[in-house]
ModelCIF file with pLDDT and N, C-alpha, C, O atoms, coordinates in Angstrom:
data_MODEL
#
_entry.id   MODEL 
#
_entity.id                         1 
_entity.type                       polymer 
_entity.pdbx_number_of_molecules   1 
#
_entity_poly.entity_id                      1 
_entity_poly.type                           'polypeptide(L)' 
_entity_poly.nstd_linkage                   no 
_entity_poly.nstd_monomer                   no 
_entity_poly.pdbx_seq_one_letter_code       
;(UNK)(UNK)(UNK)(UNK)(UNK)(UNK)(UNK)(UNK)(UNK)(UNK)(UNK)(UNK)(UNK)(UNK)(UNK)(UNK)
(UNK)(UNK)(UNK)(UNK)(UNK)(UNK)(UNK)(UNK)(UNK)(UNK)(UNK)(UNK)(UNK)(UNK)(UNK)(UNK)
(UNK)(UNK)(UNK)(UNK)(UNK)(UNK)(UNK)(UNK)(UNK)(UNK)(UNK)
;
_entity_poly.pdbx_seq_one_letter_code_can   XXXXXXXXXXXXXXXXXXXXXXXXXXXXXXXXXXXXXXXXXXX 
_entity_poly.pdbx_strand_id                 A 
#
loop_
_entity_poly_seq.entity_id 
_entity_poly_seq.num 
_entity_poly_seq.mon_id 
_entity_poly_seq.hetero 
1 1  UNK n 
1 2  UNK n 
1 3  UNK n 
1 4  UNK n 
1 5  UNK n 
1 6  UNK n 
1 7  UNK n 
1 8  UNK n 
1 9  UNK n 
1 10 UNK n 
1 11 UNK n 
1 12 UNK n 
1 13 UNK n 
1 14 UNK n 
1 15 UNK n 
1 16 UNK n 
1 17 UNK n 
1 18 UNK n 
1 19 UNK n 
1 20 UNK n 
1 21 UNK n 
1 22 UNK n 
1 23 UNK n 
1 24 UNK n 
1 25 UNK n 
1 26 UNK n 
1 27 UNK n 
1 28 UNK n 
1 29 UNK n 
1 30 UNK n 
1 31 UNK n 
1 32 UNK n 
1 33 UNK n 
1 34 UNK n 
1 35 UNK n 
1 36 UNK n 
1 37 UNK n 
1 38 UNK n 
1 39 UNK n 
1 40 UNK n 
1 41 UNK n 
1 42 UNK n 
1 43 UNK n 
#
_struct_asym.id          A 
_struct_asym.entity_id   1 
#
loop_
_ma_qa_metric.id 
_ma_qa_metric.mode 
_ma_qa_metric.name 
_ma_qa_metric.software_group_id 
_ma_qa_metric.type 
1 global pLDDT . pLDDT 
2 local  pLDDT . pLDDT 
#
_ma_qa_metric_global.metric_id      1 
_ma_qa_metric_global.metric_value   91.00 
_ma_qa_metric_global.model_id       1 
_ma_qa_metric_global.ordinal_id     1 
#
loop_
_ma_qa_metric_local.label_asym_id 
_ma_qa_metric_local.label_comp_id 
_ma_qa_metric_local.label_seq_id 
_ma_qa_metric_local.metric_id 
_ma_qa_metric_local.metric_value 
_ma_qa_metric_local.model_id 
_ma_qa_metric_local.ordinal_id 
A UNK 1  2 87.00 1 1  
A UNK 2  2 92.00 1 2  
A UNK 3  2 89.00 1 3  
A UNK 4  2 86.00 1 4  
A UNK 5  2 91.00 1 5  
A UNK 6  2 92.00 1 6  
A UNK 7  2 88.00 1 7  
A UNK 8  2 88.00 1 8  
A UNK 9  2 91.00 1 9  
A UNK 10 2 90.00 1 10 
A UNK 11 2 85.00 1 11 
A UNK 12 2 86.00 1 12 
A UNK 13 2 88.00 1 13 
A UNK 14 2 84.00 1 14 
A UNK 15 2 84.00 1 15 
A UNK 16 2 90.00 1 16 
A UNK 17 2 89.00 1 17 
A UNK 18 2 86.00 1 18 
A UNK 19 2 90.00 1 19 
A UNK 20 2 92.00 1 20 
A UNK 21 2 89.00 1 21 
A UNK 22 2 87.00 1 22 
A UNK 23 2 92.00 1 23 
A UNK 24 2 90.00 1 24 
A UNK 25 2 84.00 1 25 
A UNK 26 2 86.00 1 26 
A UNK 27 2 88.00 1 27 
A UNK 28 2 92.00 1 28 
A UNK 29 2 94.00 1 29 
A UNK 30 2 95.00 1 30 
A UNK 31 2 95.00 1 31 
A UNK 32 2 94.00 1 32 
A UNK 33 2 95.00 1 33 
A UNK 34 2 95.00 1 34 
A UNK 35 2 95.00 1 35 
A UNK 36 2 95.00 1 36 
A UNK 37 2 96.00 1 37 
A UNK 38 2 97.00 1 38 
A UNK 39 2 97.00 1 39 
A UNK 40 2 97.00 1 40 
A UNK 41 2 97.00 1 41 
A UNK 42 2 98.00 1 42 
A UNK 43 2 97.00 1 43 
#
loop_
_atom_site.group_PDB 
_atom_site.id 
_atom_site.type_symbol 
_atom_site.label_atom_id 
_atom_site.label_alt_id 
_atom_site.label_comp_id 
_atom_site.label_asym_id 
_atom_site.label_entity_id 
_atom_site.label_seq_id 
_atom_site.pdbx_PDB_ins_code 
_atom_site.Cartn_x 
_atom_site.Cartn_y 
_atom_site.Cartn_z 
_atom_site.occupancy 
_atom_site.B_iso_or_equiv 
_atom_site.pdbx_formal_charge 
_atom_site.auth_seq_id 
_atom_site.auth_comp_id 
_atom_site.auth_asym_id 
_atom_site.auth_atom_id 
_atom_site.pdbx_PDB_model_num 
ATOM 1   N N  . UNK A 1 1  ? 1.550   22.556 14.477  1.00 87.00 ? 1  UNK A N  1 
ATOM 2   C CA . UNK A 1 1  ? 1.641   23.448 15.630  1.00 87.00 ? 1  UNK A CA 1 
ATOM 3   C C  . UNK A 1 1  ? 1.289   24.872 15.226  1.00 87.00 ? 1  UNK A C  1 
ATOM 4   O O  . UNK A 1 1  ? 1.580   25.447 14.178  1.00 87.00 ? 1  UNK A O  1 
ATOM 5   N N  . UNK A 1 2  ? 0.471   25.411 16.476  1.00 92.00 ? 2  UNK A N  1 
ATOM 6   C CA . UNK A 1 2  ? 0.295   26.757 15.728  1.00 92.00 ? 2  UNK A CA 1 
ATOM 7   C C  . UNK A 1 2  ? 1.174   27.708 15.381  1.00 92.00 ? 2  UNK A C  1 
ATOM 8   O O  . UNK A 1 2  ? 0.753   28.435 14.481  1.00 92.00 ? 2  UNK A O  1 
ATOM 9   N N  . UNK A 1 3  ? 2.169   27.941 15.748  1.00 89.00 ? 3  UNK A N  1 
ATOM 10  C CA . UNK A 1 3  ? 3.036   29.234 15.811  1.00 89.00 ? 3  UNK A CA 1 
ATOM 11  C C  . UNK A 1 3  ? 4.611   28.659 14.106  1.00 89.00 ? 3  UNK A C  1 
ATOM 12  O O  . UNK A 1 3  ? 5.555   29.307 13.653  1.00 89.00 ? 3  UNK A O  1 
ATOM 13  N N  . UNK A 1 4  ? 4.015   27.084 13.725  1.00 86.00 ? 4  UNK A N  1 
ATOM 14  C CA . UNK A 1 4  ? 4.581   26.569 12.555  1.00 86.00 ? 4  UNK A CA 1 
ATOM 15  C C  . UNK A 1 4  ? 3.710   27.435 11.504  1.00 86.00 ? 4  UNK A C  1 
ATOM 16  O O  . UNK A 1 4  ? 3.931   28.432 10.816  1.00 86.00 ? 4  UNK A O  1 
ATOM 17  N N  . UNK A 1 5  ? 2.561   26.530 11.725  1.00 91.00 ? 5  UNK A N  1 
ATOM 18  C CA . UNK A 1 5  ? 1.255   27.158 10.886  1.00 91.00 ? 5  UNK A CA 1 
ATOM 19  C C  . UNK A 1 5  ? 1.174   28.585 10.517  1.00 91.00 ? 5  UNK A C  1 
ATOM 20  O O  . UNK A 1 5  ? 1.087   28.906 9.332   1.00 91.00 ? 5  UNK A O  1 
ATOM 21  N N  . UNK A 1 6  ? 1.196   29.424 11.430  1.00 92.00 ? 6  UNK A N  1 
ATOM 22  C CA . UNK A 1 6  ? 0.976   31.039 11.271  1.00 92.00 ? 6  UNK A CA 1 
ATOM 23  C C  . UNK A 1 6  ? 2.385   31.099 10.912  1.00 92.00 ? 6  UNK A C  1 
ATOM 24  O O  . UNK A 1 6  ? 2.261   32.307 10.710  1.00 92.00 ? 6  UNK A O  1 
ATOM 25  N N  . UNK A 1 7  ? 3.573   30.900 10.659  1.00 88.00 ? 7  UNK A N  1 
ATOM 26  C CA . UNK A 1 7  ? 4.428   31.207 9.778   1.00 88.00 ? 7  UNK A CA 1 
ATOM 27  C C  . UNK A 1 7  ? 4.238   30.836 8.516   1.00 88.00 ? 7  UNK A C  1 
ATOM 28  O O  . UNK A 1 7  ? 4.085   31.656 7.610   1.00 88.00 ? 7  UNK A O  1 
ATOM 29  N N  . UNK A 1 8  ? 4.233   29.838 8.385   1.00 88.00 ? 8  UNK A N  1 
ATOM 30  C CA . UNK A 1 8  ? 3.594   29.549 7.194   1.00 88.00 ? 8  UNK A CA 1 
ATOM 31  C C  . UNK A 1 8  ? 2.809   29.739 6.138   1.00 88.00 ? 8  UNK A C  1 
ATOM 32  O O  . UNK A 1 8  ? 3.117   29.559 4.960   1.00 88.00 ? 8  UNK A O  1 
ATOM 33  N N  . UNK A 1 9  ? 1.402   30.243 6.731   1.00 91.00 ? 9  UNK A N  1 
ATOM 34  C CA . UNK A 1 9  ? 0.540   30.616 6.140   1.00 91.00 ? 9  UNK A CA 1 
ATOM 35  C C  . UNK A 1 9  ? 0.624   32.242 5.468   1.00 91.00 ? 9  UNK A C  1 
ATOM 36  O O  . UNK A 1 9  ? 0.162   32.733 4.438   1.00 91.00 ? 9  UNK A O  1 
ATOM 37  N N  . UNK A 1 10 ? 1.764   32.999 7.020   1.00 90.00 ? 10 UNK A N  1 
ATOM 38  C CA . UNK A 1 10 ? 1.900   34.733 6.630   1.00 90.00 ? 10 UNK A CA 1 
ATOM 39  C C  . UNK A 1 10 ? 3.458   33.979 5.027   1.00 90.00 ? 10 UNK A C  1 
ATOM 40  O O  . UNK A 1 10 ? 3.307   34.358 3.865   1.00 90.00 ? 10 UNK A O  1 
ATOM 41  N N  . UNK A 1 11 ? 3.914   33.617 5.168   1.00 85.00 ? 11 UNK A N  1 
ATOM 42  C CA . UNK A 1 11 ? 4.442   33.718 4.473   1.00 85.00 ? 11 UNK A CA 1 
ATOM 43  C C  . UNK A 1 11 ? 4.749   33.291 3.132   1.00 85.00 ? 11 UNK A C  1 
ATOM 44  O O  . UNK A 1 11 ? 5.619   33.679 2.353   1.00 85.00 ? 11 UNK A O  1 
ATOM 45  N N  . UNK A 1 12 ? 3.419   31.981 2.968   1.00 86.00 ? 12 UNK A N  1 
ATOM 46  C CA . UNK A 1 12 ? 2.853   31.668 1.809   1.00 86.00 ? 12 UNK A CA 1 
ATOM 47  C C  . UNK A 1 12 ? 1.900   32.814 1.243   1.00 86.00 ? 12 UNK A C  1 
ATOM 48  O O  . UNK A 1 12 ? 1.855   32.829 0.013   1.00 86.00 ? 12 UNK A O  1 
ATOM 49  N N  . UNK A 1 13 ? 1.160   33.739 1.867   1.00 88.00 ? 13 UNK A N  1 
ATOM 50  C CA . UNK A 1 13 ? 0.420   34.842 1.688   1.00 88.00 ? 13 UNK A CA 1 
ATOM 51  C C  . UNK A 1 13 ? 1.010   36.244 1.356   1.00 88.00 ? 13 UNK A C  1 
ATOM 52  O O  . UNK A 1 13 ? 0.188   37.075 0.968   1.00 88.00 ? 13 UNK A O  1 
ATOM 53  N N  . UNK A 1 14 ? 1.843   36.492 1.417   1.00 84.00 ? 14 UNK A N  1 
ATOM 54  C CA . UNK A 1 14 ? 2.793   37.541 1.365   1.00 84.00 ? 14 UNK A CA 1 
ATOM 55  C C  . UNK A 1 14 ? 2.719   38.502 0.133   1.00 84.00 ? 14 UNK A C  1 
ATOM 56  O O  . UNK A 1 14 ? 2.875   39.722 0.093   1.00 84.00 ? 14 UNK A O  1 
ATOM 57  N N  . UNK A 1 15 ? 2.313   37.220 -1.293  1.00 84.00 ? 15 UNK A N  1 
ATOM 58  C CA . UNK A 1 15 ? 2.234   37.591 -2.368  1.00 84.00 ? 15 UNK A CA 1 
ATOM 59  C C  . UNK A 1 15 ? 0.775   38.276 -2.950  1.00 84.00 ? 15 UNK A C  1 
ATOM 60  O O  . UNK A 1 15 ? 0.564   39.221 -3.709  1.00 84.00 ? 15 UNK A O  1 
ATOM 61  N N  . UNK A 1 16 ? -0.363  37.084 -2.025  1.00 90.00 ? 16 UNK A N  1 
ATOM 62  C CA . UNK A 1 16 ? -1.583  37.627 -1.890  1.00 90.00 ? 16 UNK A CA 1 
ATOM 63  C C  . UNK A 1 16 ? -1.709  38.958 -1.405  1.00 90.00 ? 16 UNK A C  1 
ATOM 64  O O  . UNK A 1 16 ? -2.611  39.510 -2.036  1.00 90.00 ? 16 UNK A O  1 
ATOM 65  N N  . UNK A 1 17 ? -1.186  39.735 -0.539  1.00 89.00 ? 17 UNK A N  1 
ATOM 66  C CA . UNK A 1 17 ? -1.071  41.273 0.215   1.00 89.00 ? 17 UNK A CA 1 
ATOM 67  C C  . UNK A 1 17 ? -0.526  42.212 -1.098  1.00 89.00 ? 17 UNK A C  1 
ATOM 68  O O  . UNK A 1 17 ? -0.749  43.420 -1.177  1.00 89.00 ? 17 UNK A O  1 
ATOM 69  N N  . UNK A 1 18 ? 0.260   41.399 -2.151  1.00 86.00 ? 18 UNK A N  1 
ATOM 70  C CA . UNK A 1 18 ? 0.821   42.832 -3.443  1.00 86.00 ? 18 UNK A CA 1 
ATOM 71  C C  . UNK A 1 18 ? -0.382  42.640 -4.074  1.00 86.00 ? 18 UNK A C  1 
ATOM 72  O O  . UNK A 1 18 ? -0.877  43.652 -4.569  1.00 86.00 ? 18 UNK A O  1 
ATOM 73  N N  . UNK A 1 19 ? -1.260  41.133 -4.239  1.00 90.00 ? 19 UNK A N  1 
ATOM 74  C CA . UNK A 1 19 ? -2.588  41.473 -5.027  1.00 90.00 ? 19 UNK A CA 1 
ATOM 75  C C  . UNK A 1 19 ? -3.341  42.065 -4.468  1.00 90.00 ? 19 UNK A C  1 
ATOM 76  O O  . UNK A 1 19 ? -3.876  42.759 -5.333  1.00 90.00 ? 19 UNK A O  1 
ATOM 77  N N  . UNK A 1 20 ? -3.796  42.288 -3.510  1.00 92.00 ? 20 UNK A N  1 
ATOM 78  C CA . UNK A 1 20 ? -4.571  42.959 -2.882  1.00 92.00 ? 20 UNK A CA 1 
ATOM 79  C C  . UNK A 1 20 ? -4.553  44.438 -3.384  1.00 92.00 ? 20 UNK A C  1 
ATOM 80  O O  . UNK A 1 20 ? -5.517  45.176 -3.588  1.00 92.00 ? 20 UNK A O  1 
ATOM 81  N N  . UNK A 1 21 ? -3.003  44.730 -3.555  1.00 89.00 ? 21 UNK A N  1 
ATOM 82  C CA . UNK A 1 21 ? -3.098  46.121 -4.055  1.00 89.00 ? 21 UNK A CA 1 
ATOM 83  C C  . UNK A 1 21 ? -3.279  46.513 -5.001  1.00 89.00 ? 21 UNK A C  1 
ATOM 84  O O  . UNK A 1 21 ? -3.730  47.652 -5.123  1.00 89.00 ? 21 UNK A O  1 
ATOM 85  N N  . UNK A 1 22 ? -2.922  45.507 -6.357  1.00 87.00 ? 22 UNK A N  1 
ATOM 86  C CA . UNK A 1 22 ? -3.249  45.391 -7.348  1.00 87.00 ? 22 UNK A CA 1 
ATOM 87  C C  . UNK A 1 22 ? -5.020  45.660 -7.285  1.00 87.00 ? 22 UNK A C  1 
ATOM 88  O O  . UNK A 1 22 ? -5.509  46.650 -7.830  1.00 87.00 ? 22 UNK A O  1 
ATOM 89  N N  . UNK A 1 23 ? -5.751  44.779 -6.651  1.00 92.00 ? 23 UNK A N  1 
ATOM 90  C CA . UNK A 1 23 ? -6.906  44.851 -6.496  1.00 92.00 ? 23 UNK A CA 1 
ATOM 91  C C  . UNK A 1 23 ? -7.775  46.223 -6.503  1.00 92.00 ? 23 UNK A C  1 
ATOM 92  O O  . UNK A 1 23 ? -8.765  46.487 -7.186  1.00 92.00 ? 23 UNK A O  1 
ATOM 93  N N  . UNK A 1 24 ? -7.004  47.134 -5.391  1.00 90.00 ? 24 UNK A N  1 
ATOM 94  C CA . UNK A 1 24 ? -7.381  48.146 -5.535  1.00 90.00 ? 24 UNK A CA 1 
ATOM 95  C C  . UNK A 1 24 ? -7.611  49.265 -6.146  1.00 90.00 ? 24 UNK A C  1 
ATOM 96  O O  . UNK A 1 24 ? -8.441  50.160 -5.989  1.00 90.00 ? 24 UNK A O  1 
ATOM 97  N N  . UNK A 1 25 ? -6.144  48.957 -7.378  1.00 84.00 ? 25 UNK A N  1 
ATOM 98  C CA . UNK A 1 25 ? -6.091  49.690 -8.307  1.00 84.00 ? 25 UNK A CA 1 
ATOM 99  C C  . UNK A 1 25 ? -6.738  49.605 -9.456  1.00 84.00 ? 25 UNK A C  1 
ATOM 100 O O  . UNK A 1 25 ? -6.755  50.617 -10.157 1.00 84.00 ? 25 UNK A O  1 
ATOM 101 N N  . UNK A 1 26 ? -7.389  48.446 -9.905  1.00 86.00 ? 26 UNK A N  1 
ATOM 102 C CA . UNK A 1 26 ? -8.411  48.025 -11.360 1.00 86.00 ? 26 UNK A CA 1 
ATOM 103 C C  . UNK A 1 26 ? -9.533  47.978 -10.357 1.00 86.00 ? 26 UNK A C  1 
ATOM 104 O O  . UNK A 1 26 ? -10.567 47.563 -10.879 1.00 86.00 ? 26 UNK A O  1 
ATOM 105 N N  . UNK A 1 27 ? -9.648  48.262 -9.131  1.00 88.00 ? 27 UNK A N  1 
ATOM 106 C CA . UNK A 1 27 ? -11.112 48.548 -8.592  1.00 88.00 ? 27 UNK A CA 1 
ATOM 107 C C  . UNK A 1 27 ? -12.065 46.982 -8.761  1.00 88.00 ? 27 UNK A C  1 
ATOM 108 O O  . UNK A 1 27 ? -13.200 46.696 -9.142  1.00 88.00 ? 27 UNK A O  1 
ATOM 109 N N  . UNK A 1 28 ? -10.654 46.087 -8.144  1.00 92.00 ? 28 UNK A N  1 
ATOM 110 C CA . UNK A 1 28 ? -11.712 44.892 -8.069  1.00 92.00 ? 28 UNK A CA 1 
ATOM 111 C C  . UNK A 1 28 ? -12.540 44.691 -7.159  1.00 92.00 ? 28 UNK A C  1 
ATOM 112 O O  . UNK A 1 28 ? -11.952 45.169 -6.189  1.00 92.00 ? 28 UNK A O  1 
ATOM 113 N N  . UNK A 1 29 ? -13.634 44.262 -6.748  1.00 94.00 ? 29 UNK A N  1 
ATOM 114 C CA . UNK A 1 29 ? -14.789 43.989 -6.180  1.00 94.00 ? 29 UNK A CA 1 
ATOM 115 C C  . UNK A 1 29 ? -14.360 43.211 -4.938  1.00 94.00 ? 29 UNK A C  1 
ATOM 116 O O  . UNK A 1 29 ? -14.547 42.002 -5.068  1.00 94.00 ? 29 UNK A O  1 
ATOM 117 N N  . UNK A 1 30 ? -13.746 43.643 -3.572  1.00 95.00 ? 30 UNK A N  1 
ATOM 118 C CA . UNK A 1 30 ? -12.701 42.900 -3.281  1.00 95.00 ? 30 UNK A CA 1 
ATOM 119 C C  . UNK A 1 30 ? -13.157 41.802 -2.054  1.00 95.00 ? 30 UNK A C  1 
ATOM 120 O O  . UNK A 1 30 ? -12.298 41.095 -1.527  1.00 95.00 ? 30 UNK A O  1 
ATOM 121 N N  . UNK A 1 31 ? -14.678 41.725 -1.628  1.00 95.00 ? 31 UNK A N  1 
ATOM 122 C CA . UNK A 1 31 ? -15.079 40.840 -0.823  1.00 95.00 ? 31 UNK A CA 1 
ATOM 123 C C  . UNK A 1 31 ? -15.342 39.285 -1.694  1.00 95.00 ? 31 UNK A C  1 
ATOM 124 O O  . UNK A 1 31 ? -15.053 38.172 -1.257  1.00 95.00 ? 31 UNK A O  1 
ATOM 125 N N  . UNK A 1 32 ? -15.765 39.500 -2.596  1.00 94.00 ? 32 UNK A N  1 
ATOM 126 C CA . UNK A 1 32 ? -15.966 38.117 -3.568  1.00 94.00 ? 32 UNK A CA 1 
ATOM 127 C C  . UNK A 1 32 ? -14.656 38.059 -3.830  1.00 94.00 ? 32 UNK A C  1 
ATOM 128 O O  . UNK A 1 32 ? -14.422 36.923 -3.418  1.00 94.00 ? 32 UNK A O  1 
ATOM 129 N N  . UNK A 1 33 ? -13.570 38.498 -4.245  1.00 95.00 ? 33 UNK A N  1 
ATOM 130 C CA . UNK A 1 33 ? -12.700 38.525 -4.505  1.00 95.00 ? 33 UNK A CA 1 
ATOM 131 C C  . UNK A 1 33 ? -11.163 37.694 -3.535  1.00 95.00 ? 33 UNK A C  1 
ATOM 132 O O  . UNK A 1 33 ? -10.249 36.899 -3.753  1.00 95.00 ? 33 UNK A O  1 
ATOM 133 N N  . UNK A 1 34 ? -11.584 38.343 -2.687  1.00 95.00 ? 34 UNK A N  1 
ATOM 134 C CA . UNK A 1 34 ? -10.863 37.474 -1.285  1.00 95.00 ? 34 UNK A CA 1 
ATOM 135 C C  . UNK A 1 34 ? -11.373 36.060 -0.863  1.00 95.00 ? 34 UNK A C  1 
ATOM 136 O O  . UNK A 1 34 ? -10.668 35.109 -0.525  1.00 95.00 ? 34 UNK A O  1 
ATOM 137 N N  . UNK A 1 35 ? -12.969 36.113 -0.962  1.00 95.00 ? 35 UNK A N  1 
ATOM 138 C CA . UNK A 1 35 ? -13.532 34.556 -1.048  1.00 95.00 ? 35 UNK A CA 1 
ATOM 139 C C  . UNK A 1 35 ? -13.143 33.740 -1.682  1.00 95.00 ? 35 UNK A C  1 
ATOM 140 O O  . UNK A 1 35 ? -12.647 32.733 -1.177  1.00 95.00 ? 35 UNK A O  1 
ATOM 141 N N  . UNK A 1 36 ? -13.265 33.953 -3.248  1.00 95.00 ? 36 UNK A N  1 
ATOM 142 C CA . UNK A 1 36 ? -12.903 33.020 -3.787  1.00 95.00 ? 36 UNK A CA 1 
ATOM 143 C C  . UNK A 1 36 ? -11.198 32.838 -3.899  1.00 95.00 ? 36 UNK A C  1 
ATOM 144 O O  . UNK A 1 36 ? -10.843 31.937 -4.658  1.00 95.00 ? 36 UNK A O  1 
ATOM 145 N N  . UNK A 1 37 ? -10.613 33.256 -3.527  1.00 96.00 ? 37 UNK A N  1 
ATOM 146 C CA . UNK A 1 37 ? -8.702  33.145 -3.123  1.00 96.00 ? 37 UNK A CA 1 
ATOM 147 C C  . UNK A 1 37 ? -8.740  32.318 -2.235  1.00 96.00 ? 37 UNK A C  1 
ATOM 148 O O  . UNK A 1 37 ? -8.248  31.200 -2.387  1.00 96.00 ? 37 UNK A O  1 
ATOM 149 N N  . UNK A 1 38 ? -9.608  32.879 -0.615  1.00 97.00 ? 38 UNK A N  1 
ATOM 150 C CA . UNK A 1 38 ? -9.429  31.831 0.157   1.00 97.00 ? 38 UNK A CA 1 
ATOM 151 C C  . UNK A 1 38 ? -9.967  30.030 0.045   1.00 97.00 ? 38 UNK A C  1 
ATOM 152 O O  . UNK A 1 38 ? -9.458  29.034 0.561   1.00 97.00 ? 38 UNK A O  1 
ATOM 153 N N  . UNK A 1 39 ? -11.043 30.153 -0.746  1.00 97.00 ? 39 UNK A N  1 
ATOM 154 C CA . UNK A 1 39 ? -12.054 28.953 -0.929  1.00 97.00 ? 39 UNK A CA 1 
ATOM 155 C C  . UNK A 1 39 ? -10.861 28.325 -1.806  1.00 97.00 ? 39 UNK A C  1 
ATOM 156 O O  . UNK A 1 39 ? -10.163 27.541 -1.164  1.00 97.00 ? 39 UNK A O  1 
ATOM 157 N N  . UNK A 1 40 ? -10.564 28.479 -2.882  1.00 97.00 ? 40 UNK A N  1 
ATOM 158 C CA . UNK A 1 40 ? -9.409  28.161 -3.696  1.00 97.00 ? 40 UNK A CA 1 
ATOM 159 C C  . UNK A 1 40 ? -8.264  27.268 -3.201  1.00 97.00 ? 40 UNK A C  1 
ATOM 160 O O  . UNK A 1 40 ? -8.010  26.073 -3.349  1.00 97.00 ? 40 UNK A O  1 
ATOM 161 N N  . UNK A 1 41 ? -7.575  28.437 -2.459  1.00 97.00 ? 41 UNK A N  1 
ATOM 162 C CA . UNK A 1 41 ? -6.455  27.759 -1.697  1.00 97.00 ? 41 UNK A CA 1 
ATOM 163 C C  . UNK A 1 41 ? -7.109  26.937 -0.431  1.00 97.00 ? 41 UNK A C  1 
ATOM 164 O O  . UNK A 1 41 ? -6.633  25.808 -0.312  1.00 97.00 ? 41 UNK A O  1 
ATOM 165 N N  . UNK A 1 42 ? -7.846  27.198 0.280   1.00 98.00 ? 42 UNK A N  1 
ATOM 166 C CA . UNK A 1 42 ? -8.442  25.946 1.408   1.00 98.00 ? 42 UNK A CA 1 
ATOM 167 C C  . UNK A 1 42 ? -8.566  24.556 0.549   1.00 98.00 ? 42 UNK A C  1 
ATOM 168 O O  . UNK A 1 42 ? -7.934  23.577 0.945   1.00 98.00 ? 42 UNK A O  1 
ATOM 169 N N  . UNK A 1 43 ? -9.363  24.470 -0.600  1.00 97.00 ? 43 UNK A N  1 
ATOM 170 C CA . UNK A 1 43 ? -9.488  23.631 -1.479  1.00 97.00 ? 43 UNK A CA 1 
ATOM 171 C C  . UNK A 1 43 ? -8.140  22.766 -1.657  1.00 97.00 ? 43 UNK A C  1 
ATOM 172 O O  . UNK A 1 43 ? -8.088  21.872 -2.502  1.00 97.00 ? 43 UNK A O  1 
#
């Protein structure tokens, strides 16, 4: 169900949003970067 799902997903992700910031700070490259996270975990 969707409104299971979108809990779920924000809150399996939660941890992904502190990398993100991390990301920003070593100036990672952050469109390939988010791809391959999402391709990963879809996988």
């Amino acid at each position: 169900y969707f409104k299971e799902m979108f809990l779920l997903a924000v809150a399996t992700s939660i941890d992904a949003l502190a990398v993100g910031i991390t990301f920003a700070f070593l100036r990672v490259d952050i469109l390939p970067a988010m791809g391959f996270i999402g391709v990963t975990t879809f996988v």
